[in-house]
C-alpha atoms as a PDB file:
ATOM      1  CA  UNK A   1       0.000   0.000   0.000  1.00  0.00           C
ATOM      2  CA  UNK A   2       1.235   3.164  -1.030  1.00  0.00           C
ATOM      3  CA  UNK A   3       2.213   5.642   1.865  1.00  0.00           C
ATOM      4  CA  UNK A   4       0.066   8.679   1.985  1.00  0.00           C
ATOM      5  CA  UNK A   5       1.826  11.932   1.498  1.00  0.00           C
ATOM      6  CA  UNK A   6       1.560  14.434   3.720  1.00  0.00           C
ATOM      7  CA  UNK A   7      -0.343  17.239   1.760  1.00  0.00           C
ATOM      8  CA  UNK A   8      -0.403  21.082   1.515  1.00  0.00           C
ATOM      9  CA  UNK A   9      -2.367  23.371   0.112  1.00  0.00           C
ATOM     10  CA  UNK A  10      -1.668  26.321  -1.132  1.00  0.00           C
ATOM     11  CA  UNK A  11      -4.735  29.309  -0.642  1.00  0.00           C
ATOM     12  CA  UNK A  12      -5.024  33.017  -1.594  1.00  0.00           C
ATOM     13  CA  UNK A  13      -6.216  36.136  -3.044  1.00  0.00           C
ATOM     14  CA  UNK A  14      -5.938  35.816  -7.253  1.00  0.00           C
ATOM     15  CA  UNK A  15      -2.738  37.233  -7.980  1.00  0.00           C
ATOM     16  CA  UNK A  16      -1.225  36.824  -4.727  1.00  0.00           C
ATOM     17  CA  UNK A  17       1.759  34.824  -6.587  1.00  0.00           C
ATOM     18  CA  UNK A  18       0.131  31.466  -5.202  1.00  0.00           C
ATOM     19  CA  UNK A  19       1.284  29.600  -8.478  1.00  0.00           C
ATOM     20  CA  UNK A  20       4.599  30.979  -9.375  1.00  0.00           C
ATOM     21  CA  UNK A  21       5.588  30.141  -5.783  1.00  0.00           C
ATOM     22  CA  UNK A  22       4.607  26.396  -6.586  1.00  0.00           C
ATOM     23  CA  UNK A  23       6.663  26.645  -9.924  1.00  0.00           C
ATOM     24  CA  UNK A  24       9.980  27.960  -7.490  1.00  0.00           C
ATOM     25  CA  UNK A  25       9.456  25.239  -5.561  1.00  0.00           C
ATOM     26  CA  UNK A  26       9.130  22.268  -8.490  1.00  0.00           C
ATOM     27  CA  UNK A  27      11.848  24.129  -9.882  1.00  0.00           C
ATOM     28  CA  UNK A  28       9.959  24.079 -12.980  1.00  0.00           C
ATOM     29  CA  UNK A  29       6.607  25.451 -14.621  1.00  0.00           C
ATOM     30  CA  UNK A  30       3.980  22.852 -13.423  1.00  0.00           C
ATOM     31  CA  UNK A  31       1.185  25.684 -12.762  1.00  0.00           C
ATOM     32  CA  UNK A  32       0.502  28.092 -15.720  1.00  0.00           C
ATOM     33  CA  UNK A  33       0.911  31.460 -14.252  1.00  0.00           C
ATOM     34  CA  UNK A  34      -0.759  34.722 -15.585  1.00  0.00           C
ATOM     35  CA  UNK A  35      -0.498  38.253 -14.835  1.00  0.00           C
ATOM     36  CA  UNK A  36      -4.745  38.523 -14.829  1.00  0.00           C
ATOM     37  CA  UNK A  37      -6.013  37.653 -11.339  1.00  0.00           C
ATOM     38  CA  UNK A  38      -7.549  33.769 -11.605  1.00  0.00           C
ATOM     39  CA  UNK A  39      -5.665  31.650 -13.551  1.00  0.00           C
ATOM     40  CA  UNK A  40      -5.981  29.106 -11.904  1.00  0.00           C
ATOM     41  CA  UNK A  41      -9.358  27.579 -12.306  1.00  0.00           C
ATOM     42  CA  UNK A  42      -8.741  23.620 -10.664  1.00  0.00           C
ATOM     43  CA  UNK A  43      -7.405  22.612  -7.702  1.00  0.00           C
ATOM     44  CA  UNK A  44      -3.874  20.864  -8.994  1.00  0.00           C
ATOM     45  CA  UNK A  45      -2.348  18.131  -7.326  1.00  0.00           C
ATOM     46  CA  UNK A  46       1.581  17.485  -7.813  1.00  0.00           C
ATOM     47  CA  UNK A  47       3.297  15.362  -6.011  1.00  0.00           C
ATOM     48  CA  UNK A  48       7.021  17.047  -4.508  1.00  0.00           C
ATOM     49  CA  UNK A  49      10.117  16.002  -3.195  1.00  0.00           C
ATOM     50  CA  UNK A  50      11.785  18.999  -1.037  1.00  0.00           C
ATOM     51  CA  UNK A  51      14.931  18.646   0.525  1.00  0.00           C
ATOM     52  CA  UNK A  52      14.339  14.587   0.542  1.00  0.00           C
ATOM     53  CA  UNK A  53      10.873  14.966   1.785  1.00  0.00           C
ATOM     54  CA  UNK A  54       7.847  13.980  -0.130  1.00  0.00           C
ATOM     55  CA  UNK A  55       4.839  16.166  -0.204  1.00  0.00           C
ATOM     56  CA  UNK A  56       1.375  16.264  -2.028  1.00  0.00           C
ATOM     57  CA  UNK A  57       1.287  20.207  -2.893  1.00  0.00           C
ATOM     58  CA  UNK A  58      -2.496  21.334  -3.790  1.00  0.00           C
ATOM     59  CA  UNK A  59      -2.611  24.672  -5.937  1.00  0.00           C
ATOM     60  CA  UNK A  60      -5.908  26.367  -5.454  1.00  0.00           C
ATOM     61  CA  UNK A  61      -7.447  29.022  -8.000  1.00  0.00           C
ATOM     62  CA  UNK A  62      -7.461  32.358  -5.864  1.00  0.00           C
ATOM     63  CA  UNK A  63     -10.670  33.181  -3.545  1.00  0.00           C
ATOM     64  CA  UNK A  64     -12.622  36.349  -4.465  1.00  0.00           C
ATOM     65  CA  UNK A  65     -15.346  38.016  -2.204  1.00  0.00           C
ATOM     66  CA  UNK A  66     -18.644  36.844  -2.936  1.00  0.00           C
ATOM     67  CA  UNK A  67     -20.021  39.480  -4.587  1.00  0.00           C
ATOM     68  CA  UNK A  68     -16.936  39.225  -7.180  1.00  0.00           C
ATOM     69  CA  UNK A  69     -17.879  35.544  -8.284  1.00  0.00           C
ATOM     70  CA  UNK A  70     -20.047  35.716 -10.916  1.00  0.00           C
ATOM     71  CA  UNK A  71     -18.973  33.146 -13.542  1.00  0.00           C
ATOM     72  CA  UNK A  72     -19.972  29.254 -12.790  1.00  0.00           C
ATOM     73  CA  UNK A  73     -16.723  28.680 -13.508  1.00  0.00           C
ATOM     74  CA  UNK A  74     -15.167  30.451 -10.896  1.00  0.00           C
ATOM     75  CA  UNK A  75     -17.924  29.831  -8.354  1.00  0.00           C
ATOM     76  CA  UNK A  76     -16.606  25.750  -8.591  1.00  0.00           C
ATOM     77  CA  UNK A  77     -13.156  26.624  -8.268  1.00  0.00           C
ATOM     78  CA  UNK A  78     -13.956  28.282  -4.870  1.00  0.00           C
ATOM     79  CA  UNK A  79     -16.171  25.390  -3.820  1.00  0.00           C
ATOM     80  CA  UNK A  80     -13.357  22.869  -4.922  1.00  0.00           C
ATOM     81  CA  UNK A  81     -10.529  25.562  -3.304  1.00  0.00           C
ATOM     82  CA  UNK A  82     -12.498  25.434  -0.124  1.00  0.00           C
ATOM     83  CA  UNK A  83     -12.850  21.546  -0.086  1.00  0.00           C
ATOM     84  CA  UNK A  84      -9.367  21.385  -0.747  1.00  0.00           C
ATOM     85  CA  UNK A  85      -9.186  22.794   2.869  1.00  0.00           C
ATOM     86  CA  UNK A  86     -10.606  19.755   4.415  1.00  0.00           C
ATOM     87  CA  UNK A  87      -8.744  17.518   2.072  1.00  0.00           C
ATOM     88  CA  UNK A  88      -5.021  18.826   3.534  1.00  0.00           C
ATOM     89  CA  UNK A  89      -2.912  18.876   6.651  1.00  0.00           C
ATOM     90  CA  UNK A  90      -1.236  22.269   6.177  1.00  0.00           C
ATOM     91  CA  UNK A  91      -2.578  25.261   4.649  1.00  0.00           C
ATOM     92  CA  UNK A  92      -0.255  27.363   3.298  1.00  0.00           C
ATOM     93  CA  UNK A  93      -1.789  31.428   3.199  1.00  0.00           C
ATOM     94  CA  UNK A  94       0.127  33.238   0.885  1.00  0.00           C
ATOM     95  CA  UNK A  95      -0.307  37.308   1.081  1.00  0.00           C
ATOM     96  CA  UNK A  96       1.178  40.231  -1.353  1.00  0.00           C
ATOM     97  CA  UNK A  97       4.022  42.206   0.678  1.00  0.00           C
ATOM     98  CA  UNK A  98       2.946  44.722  -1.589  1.00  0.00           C
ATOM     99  CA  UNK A  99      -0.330  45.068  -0.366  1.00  0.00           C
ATOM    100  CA  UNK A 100      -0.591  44.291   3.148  1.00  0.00           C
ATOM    101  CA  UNK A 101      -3.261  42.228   5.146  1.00  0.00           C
ATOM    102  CA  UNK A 102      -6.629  42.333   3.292  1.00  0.00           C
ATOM    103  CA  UNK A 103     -10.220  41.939   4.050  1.00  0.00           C
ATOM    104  CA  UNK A 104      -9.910  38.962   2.146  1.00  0.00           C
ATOM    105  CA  UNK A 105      -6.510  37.804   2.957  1.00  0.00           C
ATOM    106  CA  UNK A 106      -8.722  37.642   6.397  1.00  0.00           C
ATOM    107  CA  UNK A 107     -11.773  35.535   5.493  1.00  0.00           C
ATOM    108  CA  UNK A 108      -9.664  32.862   3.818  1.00  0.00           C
ATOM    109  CA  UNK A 109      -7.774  32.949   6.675  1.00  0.00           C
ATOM    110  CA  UNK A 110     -11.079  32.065   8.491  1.00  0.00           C
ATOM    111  CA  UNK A 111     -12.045  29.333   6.018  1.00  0.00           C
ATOM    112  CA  UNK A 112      -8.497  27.675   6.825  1.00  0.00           C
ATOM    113  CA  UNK A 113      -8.993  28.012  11.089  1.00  0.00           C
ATOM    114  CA  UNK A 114     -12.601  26.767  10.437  1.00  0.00           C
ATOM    115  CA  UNK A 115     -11.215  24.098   8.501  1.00  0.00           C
ATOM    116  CA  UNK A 116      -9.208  23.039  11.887  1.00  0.00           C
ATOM    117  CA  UNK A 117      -6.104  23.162   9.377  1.00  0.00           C
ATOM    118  CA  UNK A 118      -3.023  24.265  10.623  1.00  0.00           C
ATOM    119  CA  UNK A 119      -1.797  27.262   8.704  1.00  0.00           C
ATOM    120  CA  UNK A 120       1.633  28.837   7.906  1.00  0.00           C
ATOM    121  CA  UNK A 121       1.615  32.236   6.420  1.00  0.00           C
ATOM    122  CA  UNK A 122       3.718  33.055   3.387  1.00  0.00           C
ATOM    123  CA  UNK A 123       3.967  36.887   2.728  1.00  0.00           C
ATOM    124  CA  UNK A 124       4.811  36.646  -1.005  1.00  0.00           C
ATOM    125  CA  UNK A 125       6.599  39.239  -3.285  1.00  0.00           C
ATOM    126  CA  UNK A 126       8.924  40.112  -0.600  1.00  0.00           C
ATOM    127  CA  UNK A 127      11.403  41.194  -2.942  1.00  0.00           C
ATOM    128  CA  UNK A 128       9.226  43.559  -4.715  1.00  0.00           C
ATOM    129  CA  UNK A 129       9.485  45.829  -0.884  1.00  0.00           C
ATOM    130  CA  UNK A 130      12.107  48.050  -1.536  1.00  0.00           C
ATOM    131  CA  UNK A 131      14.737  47.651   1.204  1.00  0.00           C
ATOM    132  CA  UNK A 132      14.472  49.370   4.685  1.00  0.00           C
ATOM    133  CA  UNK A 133      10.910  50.650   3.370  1.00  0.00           C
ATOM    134  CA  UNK A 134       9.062  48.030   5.517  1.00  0.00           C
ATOM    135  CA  UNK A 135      10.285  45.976   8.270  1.00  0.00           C
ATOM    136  CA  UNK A 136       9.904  41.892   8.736  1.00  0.00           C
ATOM    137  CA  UNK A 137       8.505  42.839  12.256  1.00  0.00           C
ATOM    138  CA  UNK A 138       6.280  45.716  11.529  1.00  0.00           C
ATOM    139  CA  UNK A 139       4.421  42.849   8.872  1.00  0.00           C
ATOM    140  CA  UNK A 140       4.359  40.646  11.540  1.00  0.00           C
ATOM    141  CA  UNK A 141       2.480  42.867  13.759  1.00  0.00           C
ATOM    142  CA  UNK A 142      -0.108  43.953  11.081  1.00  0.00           C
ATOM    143  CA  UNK A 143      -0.639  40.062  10.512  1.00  0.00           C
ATOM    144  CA  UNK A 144      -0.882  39.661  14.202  1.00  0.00           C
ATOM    145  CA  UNK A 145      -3.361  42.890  14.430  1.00  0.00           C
ATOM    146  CA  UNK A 146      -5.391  41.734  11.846  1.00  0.00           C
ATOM    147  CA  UNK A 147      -5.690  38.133  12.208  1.00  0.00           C
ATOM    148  CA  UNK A 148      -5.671  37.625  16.052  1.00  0.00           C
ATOM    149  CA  UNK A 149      -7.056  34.070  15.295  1.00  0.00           C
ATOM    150  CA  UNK A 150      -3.610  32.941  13.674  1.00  0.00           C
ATOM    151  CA  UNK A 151      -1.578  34.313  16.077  1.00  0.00           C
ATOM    152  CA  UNK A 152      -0.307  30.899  16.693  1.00  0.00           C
ATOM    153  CA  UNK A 153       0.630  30.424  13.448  1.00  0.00           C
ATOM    154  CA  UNK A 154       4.388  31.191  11.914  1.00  0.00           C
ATOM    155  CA  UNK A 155       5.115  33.813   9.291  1.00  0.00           C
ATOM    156  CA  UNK A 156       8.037  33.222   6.208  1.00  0.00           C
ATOM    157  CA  UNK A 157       8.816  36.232   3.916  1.00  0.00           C
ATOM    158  CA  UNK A 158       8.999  34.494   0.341  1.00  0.00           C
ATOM    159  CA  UNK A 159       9.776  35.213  -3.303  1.00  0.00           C
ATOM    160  CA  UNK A 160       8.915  32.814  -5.783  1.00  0.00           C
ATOM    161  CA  UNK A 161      11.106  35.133  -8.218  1.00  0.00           C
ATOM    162  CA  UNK A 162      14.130  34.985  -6.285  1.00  0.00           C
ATOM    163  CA  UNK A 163      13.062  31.505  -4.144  1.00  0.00           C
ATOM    164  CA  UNK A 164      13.650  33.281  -0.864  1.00  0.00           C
ATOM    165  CA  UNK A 165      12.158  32.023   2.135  1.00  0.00           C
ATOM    166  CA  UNK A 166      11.695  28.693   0.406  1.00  0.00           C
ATOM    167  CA  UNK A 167      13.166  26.429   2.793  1.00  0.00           C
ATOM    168  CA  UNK A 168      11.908  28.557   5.893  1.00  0.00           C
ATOM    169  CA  UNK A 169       8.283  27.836   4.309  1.00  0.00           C
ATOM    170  CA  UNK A 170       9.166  24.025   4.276  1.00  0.00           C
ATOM    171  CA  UNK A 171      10.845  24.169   7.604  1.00  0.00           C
ATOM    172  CA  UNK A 172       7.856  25.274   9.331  1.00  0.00           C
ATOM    173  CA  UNK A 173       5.161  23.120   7.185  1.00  0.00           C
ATOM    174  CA  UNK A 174       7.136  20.246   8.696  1.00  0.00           C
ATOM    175  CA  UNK A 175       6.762  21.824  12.151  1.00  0.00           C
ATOM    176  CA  UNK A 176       3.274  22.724  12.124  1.00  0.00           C
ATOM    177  CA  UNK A 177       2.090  19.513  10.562  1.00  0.00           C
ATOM    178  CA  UNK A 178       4.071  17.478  13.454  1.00  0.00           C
ATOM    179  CA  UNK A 179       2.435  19.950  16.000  1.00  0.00           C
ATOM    180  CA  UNK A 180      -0.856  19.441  14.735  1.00  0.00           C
ATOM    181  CA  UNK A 181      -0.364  15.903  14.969  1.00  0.00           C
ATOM    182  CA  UNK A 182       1.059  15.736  18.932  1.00  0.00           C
ATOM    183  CA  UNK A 183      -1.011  14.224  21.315  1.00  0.00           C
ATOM    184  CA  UNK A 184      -0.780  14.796  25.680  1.00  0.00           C
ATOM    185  CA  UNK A 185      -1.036  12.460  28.104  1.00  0.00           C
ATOM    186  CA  UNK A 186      -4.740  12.902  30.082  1.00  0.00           C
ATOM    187  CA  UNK A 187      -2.387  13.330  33.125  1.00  0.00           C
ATOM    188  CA  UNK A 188      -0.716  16.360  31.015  1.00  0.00           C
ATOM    189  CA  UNK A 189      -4.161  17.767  30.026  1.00  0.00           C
ATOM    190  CA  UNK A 190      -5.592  17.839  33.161  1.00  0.00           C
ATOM    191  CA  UNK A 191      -2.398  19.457  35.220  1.00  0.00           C
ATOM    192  CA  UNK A 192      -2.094  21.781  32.735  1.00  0.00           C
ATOM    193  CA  UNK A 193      -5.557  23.241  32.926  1.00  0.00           C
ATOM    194  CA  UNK A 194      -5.869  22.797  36.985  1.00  0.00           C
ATOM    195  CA  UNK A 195      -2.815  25.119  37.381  1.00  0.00           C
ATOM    196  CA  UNK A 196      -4.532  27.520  34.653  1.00  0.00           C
ATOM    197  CA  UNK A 197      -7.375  27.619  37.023  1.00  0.00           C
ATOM    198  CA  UNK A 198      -5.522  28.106  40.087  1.00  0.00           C
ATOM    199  CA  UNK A 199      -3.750  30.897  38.561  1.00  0.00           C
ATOM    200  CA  UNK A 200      -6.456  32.527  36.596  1.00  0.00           C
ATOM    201  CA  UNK A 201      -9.816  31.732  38.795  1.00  0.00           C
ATOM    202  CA  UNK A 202     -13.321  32.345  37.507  1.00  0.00           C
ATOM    203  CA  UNK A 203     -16.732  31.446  39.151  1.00  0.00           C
ATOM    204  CA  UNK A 204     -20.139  31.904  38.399  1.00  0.00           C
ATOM    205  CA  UNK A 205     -23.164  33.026  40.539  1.00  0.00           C
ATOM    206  CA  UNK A 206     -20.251  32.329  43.795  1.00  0.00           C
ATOM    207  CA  UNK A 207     -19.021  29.071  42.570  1.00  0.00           C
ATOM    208  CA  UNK A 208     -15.969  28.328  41.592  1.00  0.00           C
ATOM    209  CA  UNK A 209     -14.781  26.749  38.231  1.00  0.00           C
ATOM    210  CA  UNK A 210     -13.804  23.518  38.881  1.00  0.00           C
ATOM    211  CA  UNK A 211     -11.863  21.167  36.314  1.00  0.00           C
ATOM    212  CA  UNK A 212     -12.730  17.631  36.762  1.00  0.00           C
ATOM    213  CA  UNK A 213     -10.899  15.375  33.775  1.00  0.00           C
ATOM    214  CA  UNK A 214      -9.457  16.390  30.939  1.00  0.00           C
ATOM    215  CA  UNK A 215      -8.037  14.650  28.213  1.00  0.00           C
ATOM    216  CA  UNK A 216      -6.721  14.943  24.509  1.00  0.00           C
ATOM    217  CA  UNK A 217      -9.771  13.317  22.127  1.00  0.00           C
ATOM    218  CA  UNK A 218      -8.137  13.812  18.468  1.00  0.00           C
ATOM    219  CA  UNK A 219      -5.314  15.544  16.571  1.00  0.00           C
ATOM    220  CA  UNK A 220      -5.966  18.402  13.239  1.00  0.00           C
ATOM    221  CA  UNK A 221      -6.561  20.216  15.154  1.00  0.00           C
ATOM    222  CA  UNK A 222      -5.690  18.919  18.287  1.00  0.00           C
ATOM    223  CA  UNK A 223      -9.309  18.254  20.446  1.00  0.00           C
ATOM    224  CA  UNK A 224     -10.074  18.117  23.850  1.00  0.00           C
ATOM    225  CA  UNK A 225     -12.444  17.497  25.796  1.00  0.00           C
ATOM    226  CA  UNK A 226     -12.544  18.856  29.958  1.00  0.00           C
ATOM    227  CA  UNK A 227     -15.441  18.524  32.279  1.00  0.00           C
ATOM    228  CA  UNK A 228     -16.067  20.948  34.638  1.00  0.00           C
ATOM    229  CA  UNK A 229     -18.569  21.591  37.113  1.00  0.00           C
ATOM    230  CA  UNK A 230     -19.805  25.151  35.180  1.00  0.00           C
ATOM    231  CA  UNK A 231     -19.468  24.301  30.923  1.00  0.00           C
ATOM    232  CA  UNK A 232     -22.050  27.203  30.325  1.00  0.00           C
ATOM    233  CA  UNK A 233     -20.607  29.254  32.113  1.00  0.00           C
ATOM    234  CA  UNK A 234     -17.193  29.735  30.576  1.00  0.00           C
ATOM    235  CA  UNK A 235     -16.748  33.314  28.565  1.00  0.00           C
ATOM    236  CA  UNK A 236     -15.039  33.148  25.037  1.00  0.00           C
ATOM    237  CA  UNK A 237     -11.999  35.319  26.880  1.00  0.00           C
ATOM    238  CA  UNK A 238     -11.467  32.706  29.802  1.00  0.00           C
ATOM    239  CA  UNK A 239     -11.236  29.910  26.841  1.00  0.00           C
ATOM    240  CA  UNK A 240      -8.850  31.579  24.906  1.00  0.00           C
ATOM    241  CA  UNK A 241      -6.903  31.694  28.445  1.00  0.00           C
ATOM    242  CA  UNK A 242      -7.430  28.349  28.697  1.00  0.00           C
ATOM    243  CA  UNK A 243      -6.201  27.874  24.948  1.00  0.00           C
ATOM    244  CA  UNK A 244      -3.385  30.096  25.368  1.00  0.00           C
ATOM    245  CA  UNK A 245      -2.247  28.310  28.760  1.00  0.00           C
ATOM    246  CA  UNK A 246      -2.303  25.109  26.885  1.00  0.00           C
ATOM    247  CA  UNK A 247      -0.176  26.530  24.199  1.00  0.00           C
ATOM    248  CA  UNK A 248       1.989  27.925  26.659  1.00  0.00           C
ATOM    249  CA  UNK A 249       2.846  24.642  28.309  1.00  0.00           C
ATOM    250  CA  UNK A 250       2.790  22.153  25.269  1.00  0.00           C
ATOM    251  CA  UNK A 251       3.045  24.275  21.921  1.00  0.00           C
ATOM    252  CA  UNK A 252       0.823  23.291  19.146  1.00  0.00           C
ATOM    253  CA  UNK A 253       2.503  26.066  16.390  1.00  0.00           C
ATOM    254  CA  UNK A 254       0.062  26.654  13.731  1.00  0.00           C
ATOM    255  CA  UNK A 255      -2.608  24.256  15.123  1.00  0.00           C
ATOM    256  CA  UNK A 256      -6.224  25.423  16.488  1.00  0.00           C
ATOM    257  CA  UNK A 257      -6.772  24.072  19.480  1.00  0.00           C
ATOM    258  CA  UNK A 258     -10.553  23.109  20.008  1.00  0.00           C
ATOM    259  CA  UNK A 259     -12.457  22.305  23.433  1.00  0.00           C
ATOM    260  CA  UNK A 260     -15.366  20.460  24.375  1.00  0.00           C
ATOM    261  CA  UNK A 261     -16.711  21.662  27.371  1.00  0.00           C
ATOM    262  CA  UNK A 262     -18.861  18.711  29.220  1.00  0.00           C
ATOM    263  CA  UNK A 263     -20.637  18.605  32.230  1.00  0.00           C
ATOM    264  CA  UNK A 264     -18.798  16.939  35.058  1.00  0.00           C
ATOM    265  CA  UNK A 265     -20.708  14.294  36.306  1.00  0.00           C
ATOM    266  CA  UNK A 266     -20.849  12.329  39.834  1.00  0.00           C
ATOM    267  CA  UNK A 267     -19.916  14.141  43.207  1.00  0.00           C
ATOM    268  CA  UNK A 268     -19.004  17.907  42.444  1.00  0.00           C
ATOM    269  CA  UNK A 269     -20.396  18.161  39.462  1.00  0.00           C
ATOM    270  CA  UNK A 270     -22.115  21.515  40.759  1.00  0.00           C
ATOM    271  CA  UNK A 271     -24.932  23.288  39.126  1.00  0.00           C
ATOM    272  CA  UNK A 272     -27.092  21.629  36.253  1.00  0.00           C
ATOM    273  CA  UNK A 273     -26.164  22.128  32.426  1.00  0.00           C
ATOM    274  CA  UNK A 274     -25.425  20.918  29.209  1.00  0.00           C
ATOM    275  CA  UNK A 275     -22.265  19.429  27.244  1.00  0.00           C
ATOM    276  CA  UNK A 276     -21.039  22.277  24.672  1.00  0.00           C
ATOM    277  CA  UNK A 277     -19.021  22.607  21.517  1.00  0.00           C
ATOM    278  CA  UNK A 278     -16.288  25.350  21.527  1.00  0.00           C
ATOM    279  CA  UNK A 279     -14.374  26.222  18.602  1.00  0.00           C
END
C-alpha cells in the first residue's frame, strides 16, 4: 500500500503569486501562471520532493469576495478551493508584501482556522518591498493585528522570483504539521488546565470553576475534551486563556486548538447544564 503523502495546500487572493511560488518550488513550470487575477481555475495536485521529503502540494485558483464571483466557472473553483481545505494537513496562506493584510486575505484565513487546518503564512513578493521601506517585524504585527485568530501560526517572507524564504516555508510546514499531529497524556491535560485555574480563577453566581478530567480526544486540530462543574458558564476570553495556557505549556505552532466543554458528572459536578461545543 502506497504511503500517503503528507499534503499542503496552497490558498489566496488571485494574484497573490500562489502559483509561481509552486513553480519555485518544483523548480519548474507545473502551474501556468498569468499576470490577470484567476488563472488558476482547478485545484492541482503534484506530487514534490523537497529537501528529501515527499509532499502532495495542492494549488488552489485564488478566492474572491462573494459578490466578485459571478462566472460558474469560478464559483466551482472556490467550492473545490475550499474543499481542498478539508482535504489537507497544512494550509499554506500566501499574502502580497505589496499590499498588506486584506479583508480577504482575512476571510480565507477564516475558512483555513474553520477548517481546523493548521496554517503557515507566506507573505509573497517580498522582494518587490524596496529595502528598509518596511520591516519583517512591523508585517508581523499587522498580521498579528489583523488576524488575532492565527496568532499561533508562523510567518516566512517568500519570493517565488528569487526563491527566498523557500526552505523557511518548508521548515515550518514540517513543524506545524508534526504539532498538529502531537497528542498529551490525560495526566498532562488535566495538570495543565488545573494550574490555569488556580492561577487565573473564575466562578459563576459564587461558585468556583472547577476542572474535573481532561483529556486529549483527536489531533488536526488537536481536540479536547474537559469537564467541569460550570461548561455554560465559561466566557469566550477565559477559553482563549485556557487555549493560550495550553499553548503555553505544550506548543501546538500553527494548530487550532478546540475544546469540548462537558458537564462533570458524579460528586461535584455543581450546578445543572449541558455538554457544549467550543471552537
Amino acid at each position: 500500500m502506497t504511503e500517503k503523502l503528507p499534503s499542503v495546500v496552497i490558498v489566496g487572493r488571485p494574484n497573490v503569486g500562489k502559483s509561481s511560488l509552486v513553480n519555485a518550488v518544483l523548480g519548474h513550470e507545473r502551474v501556468l501562471v498569468h499576470d490577470l487575477p484567476g488563472t488558476t481555475r482547478d485545484a492541482v495536485d503534484t506530487p514534490l520532493t523537497f529537501r528529501d521529503r515527499a509532499y502532495l502540494l495542492i494549488d488552489t485558483a485564488g478566492i474572491r469576495r462573494k459578490g466578485k464571483v459571478t462566472e460558474a466557472l469560478e464559483k466551482l473553483a472556490v467550492v473545490m478551493a475550499l474543499k481542498s481545505l478539508e482535504r489537507c494537513q497544512v494550509a499554506v496562506l500566501v499574502m502580497d508584501a505589496s499590499e498588506g493584510v486584506t479583508a480577504q486575505d482575512a476571510h480565507i484565513a477564516g475558512y483555513a482556522n474553520d477548517a481546523g487546518r493548521a496554517v503557515v503564512v507566506a507573505v509573497n513578493k517580498w522582494d518587490l518591498v524596496p529595502p528598509g521601506m518596511v520591516q519583517r517585524a512591523d508585517v508581523t504585527g499587522q498580521v498579528h493585528e489583523r488576524l488575532p485568530f492565527l496568532e499561533h501560526a508562523p510567518i516566512c517572507f517568500t519570493s517565488a522570483v528569487t526563491r527566498l524564504g523557500l526552505r523557511d516555508l518548508f521548515d515550518q510546514v514540517d513543524v506545524v504539521a508534526a504539532e498538529a499531529q502531537k497528542r498529551l497524556q490525560p495526566g498532562e491535560v488535566l495538570a495543565t488546565l488545573r494550574h490555569a485555574v488556580e492561577r487565573r480563577p473564575m466562578s459563576a453566581r459564587g461558585i468556583p470553576l472547577r476542572v474535573q478530567s481532561a483529556q486529549q480526544v483527536a489531533v488536526s486540530p488537536p481536540t479536547f475534551a474537559i469537564r467541569v462543574n460550570l461548561p455554560d458558564s465559561i466566557h469566550f476570553s477565559y477559553e482563549r486563556y485556557i487555549i493560550n495556557s495550553l499553548r503555553h505549556a505544550h506548543g501546538f505552532a500553527g494548530s487550532p486548538l478546540r475544546l469540548l466543554f462537558r458537564k462533570a458528572v458524579g460528586r461535584g459536578a455543581g450546578r445543572p447544564g449541558r455538554a457544549r461545543r467550543r471552537a
